[in-house]
C-alpha atoms as a PDB file:
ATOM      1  CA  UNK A   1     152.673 116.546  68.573  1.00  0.00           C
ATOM      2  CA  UNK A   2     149.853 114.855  70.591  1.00  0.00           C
ATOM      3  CA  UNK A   3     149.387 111.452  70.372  1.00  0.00           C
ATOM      4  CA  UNK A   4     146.532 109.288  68.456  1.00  0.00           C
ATOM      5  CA  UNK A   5     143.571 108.819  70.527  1.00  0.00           C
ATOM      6  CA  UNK A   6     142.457 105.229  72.247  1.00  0.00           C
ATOM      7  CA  UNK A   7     138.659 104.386  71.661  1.00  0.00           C
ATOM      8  CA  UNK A   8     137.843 101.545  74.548  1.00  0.00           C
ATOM      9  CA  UNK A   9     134.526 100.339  73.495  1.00  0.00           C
ATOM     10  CA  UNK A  10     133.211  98.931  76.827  1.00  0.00           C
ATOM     11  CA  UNK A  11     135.028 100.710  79.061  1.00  0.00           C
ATOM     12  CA  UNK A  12     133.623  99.381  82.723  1.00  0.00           C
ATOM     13  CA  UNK A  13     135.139  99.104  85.920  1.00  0.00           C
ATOM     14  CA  UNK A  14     137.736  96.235  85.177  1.00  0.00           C
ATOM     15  CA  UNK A  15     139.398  96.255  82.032  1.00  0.00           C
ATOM     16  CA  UNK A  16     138.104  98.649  80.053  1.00  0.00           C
ATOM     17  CA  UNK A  17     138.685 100.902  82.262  1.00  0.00           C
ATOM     18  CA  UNK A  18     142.478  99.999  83.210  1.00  0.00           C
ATOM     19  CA  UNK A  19     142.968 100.068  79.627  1.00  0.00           C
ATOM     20  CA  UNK A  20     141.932 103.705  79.594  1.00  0.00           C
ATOM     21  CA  UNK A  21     143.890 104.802  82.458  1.00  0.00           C
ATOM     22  CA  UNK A  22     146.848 103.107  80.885  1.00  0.00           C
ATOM     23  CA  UNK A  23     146.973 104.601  77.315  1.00  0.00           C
ATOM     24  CA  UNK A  24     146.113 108.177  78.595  1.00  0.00           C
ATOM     25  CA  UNK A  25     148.807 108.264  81.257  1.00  0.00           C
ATOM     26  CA  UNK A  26     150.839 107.540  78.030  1.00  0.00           C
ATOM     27  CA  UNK A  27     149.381 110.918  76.566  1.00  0.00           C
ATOM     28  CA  UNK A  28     146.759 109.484  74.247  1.00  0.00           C
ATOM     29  CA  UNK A  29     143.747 111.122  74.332  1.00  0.00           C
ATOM     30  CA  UNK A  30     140.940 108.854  75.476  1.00  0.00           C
ATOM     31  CA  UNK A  31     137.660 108.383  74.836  1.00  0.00           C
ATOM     32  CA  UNK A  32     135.287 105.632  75.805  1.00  0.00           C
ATOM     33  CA  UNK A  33     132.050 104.361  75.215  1.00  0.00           C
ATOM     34  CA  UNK A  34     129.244 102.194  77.416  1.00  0.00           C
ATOM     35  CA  UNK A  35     125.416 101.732  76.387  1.00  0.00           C
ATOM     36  CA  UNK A  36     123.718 105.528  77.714  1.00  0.00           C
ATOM     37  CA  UNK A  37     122.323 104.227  80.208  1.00  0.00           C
ATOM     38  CA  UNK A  38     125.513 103.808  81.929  1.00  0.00           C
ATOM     39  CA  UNK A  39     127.006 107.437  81.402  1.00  0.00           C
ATOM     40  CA  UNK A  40     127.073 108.394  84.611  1.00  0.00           C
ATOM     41  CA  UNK A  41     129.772 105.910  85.720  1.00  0.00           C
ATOM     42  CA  UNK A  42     131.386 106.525  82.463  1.00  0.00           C
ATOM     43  CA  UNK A  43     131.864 110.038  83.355  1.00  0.00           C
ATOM     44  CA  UNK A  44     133.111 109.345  86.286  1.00  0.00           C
ATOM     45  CA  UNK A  45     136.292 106.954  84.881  1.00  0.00           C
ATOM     46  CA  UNK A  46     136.626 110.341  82.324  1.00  0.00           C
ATOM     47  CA  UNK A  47     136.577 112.716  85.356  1.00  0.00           C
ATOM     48  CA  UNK A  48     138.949 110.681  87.179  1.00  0.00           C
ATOM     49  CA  UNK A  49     141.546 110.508  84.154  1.00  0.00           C
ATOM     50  CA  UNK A  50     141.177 113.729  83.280  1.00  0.00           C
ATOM     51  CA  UNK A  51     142.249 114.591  87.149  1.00  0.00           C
ATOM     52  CA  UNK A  52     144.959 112.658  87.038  1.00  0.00           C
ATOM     53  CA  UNK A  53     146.513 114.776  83.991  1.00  0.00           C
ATOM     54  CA  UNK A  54     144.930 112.823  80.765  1.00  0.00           C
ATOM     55  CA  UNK A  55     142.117 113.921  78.148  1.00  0.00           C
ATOM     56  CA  UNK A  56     139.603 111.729  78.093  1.00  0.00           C
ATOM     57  CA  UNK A  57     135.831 112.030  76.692  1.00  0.00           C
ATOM     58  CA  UNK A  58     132.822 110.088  77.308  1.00  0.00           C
ATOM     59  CA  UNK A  59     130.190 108.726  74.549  1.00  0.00           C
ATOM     60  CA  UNK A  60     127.007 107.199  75.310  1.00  0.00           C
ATOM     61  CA  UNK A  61     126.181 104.445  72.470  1.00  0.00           C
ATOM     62  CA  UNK A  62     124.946 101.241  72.061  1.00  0.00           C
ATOM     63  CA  UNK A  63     127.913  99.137  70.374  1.00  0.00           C
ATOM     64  CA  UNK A  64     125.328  96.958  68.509  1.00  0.00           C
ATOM     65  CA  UNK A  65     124.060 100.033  65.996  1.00  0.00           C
ATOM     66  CA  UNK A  66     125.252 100.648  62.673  1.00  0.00           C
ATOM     67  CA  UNK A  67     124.146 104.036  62.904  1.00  0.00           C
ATOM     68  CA  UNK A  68     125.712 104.799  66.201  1.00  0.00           C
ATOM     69  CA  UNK A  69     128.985 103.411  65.857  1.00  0.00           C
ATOM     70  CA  UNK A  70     129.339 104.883  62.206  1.00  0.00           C
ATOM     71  CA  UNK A  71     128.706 108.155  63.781  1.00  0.00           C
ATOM     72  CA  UNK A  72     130.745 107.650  67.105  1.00  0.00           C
ATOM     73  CA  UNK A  73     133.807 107.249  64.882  1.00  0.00           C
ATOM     74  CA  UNK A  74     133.225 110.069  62.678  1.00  0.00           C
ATOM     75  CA  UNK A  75     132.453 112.249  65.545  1.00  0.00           C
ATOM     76  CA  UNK A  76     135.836 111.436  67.214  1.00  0.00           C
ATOM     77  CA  UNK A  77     137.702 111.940  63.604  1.00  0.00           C
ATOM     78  CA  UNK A  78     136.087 115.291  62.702  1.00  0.00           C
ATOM     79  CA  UNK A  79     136.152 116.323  66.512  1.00  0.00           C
ATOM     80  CA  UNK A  80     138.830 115.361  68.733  1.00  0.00           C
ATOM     81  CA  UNK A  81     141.275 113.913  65.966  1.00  0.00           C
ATOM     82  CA  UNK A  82     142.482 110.512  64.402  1.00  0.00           C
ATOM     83  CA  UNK A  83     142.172 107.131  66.351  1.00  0.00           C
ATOM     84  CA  UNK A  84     145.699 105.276  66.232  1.00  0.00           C
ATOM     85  CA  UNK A  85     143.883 102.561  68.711  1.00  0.00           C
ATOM     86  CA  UNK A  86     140.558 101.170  69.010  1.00  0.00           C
ATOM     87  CA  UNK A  87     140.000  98.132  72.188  1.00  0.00           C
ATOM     88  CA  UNK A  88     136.987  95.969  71.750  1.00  0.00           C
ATOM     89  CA  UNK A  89     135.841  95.582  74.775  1.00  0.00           C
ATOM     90  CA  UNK A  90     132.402  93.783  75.133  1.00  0.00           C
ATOM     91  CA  UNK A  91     131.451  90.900  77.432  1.00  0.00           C
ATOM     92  CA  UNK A  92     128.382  89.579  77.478  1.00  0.00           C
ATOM     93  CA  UNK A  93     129.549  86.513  79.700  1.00  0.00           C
ATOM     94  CA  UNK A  94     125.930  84.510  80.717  1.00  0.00           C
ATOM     95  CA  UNK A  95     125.670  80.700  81.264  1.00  0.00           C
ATOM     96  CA  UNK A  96     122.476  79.137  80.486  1.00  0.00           C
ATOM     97  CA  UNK A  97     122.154  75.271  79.895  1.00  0.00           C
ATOM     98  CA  UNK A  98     121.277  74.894  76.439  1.00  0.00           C
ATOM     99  CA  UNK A  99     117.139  73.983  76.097  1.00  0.00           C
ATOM    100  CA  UNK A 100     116.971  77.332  78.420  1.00  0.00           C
ATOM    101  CA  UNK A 101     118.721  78.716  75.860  1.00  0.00           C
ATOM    102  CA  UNK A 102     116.199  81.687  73.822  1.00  0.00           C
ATOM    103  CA  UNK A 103     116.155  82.763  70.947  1.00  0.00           C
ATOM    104  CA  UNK A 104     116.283  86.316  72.227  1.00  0.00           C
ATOM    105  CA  UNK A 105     119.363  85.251  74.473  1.00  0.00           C
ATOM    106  CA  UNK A 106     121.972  84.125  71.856  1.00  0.00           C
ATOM    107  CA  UNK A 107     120.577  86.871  69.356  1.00  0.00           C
ATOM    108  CA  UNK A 108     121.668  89.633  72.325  1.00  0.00           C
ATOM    109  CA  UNK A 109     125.173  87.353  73.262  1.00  0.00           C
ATOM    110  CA  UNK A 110     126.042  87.155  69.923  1.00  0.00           C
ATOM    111  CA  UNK A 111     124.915  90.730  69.074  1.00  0.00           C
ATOM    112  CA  UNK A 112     126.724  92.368  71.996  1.00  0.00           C
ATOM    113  CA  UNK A 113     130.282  90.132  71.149  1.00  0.00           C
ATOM    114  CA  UNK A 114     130.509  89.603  67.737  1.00  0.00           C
ATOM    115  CA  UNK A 115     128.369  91.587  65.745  1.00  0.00           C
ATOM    116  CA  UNK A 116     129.186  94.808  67.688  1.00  0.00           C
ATOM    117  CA  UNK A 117     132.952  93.604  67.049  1.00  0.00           C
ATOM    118  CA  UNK A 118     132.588  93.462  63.618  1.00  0.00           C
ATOM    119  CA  UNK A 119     131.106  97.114  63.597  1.00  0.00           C
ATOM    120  CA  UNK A 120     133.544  98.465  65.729  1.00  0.00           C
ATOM    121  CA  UNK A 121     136.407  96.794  63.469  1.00  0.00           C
ATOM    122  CA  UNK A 122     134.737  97.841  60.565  1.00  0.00           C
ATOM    123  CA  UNK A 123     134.719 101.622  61.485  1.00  0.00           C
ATOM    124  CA  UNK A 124     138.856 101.445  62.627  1.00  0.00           C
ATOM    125  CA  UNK A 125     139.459 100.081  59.301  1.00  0.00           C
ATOM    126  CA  UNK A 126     137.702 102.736  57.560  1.00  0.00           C
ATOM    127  CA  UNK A 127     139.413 105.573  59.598  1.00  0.00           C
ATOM    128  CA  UNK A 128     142.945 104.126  59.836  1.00  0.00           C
ATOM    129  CA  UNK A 129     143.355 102.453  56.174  1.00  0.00           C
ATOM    130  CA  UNK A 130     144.191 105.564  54.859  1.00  0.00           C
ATOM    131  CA  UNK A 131     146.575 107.007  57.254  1.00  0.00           C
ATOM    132  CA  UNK A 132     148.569 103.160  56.588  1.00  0.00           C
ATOM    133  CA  UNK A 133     148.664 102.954  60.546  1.00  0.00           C
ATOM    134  CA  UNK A 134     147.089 102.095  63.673  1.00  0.00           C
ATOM    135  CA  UNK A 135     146.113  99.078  65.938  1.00  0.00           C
ATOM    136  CA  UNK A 136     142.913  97.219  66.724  1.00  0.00           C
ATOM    137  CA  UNK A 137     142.779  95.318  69.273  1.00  0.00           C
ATOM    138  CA  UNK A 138     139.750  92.597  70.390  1.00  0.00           C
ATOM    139  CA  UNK A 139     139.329  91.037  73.793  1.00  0.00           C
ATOM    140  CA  UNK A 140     138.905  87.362  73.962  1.00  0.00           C
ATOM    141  CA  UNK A 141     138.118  85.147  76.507  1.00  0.00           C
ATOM    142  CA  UNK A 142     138.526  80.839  77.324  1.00  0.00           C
ATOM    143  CA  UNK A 143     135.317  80.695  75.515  1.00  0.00           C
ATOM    144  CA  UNK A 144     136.975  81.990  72.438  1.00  0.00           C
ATOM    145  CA  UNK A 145     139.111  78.772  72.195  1.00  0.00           C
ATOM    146  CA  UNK A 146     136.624  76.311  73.618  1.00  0.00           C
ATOM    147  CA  UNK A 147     133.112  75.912  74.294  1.00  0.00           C
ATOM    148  CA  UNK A 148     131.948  74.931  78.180  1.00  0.00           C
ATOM    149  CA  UNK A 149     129.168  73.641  79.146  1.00  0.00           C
ATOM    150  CA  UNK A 150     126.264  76.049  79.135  1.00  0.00           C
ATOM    151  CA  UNK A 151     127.998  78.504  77.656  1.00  0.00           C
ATOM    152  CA  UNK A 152     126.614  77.673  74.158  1.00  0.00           C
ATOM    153  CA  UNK A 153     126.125  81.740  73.141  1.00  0.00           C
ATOM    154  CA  UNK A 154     128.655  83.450  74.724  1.00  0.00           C
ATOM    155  CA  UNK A 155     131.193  80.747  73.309  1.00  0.00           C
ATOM    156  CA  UNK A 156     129.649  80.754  69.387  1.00  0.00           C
ATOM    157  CA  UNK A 157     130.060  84.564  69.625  1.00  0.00           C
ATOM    158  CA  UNK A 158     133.663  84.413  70.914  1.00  0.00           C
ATOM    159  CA  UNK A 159     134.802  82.580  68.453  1.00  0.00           C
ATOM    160  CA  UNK A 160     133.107  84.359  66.051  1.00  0.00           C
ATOM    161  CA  UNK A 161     134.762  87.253  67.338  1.00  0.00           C
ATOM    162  CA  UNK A 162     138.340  85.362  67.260  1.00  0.00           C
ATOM    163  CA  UNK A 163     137.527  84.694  63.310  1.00  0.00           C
ATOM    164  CA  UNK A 164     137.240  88.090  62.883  1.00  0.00           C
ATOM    165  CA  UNK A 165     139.898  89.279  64.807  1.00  0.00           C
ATOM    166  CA  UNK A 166     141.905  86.640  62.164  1.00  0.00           C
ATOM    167  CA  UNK A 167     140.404  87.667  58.918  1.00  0.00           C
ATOM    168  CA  UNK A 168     140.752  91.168  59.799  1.00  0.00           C
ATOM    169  CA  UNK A 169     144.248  90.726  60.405  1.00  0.00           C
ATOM    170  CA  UNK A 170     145.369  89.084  56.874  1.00  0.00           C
ATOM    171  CA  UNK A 171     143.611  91.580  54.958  1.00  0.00           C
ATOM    172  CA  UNK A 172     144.944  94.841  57.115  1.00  0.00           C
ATOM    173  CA  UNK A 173     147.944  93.975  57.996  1.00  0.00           C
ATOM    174  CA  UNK A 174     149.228  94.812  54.498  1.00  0.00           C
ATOM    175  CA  UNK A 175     148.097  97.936  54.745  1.00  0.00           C
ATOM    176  CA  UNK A 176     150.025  98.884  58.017  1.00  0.00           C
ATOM    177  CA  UNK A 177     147.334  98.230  60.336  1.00  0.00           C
ATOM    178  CA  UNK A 178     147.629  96.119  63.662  1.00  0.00           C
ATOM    179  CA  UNK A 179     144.903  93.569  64.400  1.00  0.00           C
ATOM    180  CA  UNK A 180     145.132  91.303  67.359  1.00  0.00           C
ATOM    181  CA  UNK A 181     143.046  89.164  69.777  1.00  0.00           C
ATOM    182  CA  UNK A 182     143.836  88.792  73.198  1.00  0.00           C
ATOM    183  CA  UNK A 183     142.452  85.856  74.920  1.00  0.00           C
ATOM    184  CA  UNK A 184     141.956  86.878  78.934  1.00  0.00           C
ATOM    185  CA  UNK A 185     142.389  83.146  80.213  1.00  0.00           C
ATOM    186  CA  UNK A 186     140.826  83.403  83.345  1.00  0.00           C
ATOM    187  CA  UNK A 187     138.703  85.676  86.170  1.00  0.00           C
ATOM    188  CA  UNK A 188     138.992  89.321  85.839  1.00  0.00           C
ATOM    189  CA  UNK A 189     138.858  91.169  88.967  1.00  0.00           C
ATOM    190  CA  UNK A 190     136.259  93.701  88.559  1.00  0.00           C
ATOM    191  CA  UNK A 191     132.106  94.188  89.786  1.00  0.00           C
ATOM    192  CA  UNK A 192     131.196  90.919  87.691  1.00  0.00           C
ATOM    193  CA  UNK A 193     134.037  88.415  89.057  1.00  0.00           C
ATOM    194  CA  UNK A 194     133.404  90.259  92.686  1.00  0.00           C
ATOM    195  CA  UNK A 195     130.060  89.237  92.540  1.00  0.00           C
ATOM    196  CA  UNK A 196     130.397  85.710  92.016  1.00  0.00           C
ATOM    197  CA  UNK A 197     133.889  84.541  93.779  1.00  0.00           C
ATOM    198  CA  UNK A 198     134.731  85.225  97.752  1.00  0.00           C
ATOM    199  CA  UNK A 199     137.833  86.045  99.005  1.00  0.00           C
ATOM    200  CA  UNK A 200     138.529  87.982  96.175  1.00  0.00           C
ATOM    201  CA  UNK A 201     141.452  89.987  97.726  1.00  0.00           C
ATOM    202  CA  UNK A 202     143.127  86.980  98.838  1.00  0.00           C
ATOM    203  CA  UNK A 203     143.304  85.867  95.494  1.00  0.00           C
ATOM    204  CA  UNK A 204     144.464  89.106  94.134  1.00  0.00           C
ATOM    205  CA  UNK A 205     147.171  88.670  96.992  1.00  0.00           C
ATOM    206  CA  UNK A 206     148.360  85.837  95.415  1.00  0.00           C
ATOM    207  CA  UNK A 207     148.110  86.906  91.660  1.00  0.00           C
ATOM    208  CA  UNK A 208     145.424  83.982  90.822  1.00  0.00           C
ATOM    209  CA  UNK A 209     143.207  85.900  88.910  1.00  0.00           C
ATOM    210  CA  UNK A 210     143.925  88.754  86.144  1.00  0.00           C
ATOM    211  CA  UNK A 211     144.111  92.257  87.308  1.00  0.00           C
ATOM    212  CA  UNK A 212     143.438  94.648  84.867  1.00  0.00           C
ATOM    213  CA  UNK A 213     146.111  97.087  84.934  1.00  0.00           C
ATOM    214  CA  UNK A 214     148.475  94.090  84.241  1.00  0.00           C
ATOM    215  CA  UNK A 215     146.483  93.337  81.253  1.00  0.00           C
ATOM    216  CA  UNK A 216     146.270  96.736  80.197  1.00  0.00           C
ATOM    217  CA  UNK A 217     150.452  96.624  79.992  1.00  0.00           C
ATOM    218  CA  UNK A 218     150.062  94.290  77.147  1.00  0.00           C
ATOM    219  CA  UNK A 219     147.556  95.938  75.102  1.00  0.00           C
ATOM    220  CA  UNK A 220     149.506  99.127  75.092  1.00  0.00           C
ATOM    221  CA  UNK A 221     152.411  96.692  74.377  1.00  0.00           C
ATOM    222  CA  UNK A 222     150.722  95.373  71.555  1.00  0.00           C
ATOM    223  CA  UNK A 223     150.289  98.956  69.933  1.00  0.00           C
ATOM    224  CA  UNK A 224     153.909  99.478  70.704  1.00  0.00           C
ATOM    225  CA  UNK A 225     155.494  96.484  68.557  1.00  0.00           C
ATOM    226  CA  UNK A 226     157.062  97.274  65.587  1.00  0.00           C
ATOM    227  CA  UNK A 227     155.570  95.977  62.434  1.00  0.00           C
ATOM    228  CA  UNK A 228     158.413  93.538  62.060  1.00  0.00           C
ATOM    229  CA  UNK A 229     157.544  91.650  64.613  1.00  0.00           C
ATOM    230  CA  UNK A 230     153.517  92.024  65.189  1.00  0.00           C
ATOM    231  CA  UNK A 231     151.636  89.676  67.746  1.00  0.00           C
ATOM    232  CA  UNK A 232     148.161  88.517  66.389  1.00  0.00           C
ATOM    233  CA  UNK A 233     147.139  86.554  69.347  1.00  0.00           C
ATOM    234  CA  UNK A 234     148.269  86.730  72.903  1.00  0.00           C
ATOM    235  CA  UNK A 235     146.762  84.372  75.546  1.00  0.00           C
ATOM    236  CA  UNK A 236     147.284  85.609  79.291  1.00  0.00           C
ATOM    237  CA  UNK A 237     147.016  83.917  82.268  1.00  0.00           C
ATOM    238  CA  UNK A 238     147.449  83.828  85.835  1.00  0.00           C
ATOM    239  CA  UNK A 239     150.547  81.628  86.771  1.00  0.00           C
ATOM    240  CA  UNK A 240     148.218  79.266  88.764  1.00  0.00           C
ATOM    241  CA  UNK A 241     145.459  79.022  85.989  1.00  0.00           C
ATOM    242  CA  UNK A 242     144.791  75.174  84.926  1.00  0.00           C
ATOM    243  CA  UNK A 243     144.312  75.269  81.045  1.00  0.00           C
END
């Protein structure tokens, strides 16, 4: 019997992405979502999973629609089959100082992390409630534990996120599904944290910032763990990380 399929909602370069990889070289089906404008790399990361062996299918949708994400889901359901995972992935990880600080900005920050999180979350329930199984799992960030300076938005939508992550997780828990938040303490190599910090192979060679495919390890952990023993949050770090 195949395996339930992983939805990674974001799926970039970095994490998303390594998460992908990871679950489908454990034989779920995969399929993954970035706004359409992005498809094209999208279908690349499916391309390249599917070459290496896994199933993997690409959706075009904007995470912050009702509509959309309602119908991504049921399109997957009455499709490909039943999602036993579904990653939150979103960033939307801007600094602005605080009177620079639009309207329009934290609307879109808070939009992109937390609403679309709540959608997302929403939809999983709905699908895996009445199978009594599955896991959803939400990636955090530092911000979702403290605000920084000029990082107003990005941290008021992180913890909003982390709130629903927690809420989520008292009420489905009982019914056999797996909610948990993982904060990502730290840089993430990928195109973003490349394009703001030199050296960044160096620092890979000395494990001092995340690398996504061990971060991916402990989200497919997470949907391992027996229901005895459940994680709800998980902070992760690199060793030399001040916090």
């Amino acid at each position: 019997m195949s395996k339930d399929i992983c939805l990674v909602i974001g799926a970039g370069d970095g994490l998303g992405g390594a998460v992908a990889r990871r679950f489908a070289a454990e034989g779920h089906p995969v399929c993954l979502t970035r706004r359409a404008r992005h498809i094209d790399q999208l279908e690349v990361l499916a391309e390249d999973i599917r070459a290496d062996g896994g199933e993997a299918h690409a959706f075009g949708v904007d995470a912050r629609s009702e509509e959309e994400t309602a119908a991504l889901f049921d399109r997957i359901e009455n499709e490909i089959g039943p999602i036993g995972v579904t990653v939150f992935n979103i960033g939307a990880n801007v600094r602005f100082d605080i009177r620079d600080t639009t309207v329009r900005v934290f609307t879109k920050v808070w939009e992109m992390a937390c609403f679309a999180g709540f959608l997302a979350g929403r939809e999983a329930a709905r699908a895996m409630v009445p199978r009594g199984r599955g896991s959803i799992l939400f990636t955090g960030a530092t911000a979702s534990l403290r605000g920084r300076e000029g990082f107003a938005a990005f941290a008021s939508a992180k913890h909003g996120l982390r709130a629903l992550a927690q809420s989520m997780a008292r009420e489905l828990g009982p019914e056999g599904i797996h909610v948990a938040h993982i904060v990502c303490d730290g840089a993430i190599d990928g195109v973003f944290t490349r394009s703001r910090v030199e050296d960044v192979g160096e620092l890979l060679d000395k494990d001092v910032i995340l690398k996504p495919e061990d971060i991916a390890e402990n989200y497919l952990m997470l949907h391992r763990q027996p229901r005895s023993a459940w994680t709800h949050e998980l902070d992760l770090r690199p060793w030399r990380e001040s916090w």
